[in-house]
C-alpha atoms as a PDB file:
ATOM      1  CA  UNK A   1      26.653 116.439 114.599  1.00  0.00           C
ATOM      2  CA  UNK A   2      27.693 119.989 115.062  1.00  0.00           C
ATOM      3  CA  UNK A   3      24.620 120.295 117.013  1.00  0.00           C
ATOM      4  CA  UNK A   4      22.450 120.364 114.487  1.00  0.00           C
ATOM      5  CA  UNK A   5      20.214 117.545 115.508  1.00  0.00           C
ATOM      6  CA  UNK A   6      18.210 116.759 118.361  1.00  0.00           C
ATOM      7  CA  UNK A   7      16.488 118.055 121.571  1.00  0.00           C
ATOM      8  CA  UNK A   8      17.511 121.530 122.536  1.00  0.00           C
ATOM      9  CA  UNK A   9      20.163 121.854 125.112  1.00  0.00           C
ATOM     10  CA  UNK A  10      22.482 124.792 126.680  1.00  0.00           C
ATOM     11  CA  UNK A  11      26.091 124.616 125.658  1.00  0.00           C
ATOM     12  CA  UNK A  12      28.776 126.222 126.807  1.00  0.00           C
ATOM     13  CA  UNK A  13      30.107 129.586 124.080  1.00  0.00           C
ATOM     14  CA  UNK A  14      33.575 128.910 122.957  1.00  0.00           C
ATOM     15  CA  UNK A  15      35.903 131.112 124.185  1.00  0.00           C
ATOM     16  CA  UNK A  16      35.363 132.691 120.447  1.00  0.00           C
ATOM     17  CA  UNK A  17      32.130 133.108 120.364  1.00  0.00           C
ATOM     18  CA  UNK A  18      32.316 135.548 123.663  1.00  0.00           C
ATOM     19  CA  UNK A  19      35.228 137.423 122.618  1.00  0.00           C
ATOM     20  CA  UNK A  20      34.274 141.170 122.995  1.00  0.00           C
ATOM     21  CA  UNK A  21      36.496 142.613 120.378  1.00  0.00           C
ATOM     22  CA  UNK A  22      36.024 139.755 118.039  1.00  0.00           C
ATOM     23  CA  UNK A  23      31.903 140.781 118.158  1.00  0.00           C
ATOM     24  CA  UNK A  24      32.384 144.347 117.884  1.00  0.00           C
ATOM     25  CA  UNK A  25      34.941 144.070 114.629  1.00  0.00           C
ATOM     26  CA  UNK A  26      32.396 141.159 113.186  1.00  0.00           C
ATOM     27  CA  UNK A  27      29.794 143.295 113.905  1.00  0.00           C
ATOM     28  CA  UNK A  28      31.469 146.671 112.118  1.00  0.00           C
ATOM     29  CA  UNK A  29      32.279 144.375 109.354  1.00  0.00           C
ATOM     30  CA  UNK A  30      28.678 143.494 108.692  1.00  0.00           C
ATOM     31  CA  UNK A  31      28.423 147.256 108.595  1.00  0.00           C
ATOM     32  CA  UNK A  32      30.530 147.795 106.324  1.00  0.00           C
ATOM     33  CA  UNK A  33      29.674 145.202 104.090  1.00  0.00           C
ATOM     34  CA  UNK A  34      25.822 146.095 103.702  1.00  0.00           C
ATOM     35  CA  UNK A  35      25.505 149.558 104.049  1.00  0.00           C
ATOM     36  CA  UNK A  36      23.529 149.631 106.996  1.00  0.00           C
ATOM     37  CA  UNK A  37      24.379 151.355 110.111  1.00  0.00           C
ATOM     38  CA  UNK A  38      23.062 150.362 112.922  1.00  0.00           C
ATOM     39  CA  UNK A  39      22.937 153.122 116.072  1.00  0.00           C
ATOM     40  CA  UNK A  40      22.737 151.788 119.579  1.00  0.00           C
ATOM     41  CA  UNK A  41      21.684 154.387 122.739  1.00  0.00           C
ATOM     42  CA  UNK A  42      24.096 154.612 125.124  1.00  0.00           C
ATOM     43  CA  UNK A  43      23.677 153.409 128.691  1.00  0.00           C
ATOM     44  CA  UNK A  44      24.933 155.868 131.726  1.00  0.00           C
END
């Protein structure tokens, strides 16, 4: 049932779910959407 129910298990991310670009617009959209920025240090 969608896994909802049951023991925990791994499962594989949908092809989706790992999408790069599909994250970072979701995420930019939350942004967006509440007001709240959200400012990450970058890694050299």
């Amino acid at each position: 049932m969608g896994e909802l129910r049951g023991g925990l298990t791994r499962v594989e991310l949908s092809a989706g779910a790992a999408d790069a670009a599909t994250g970072r617009g979701l995420w930019e959209l939350s942004e967006r959407a509440t007001g709240v920025r959200f400012v990450f240090p970058t890694t050299v």
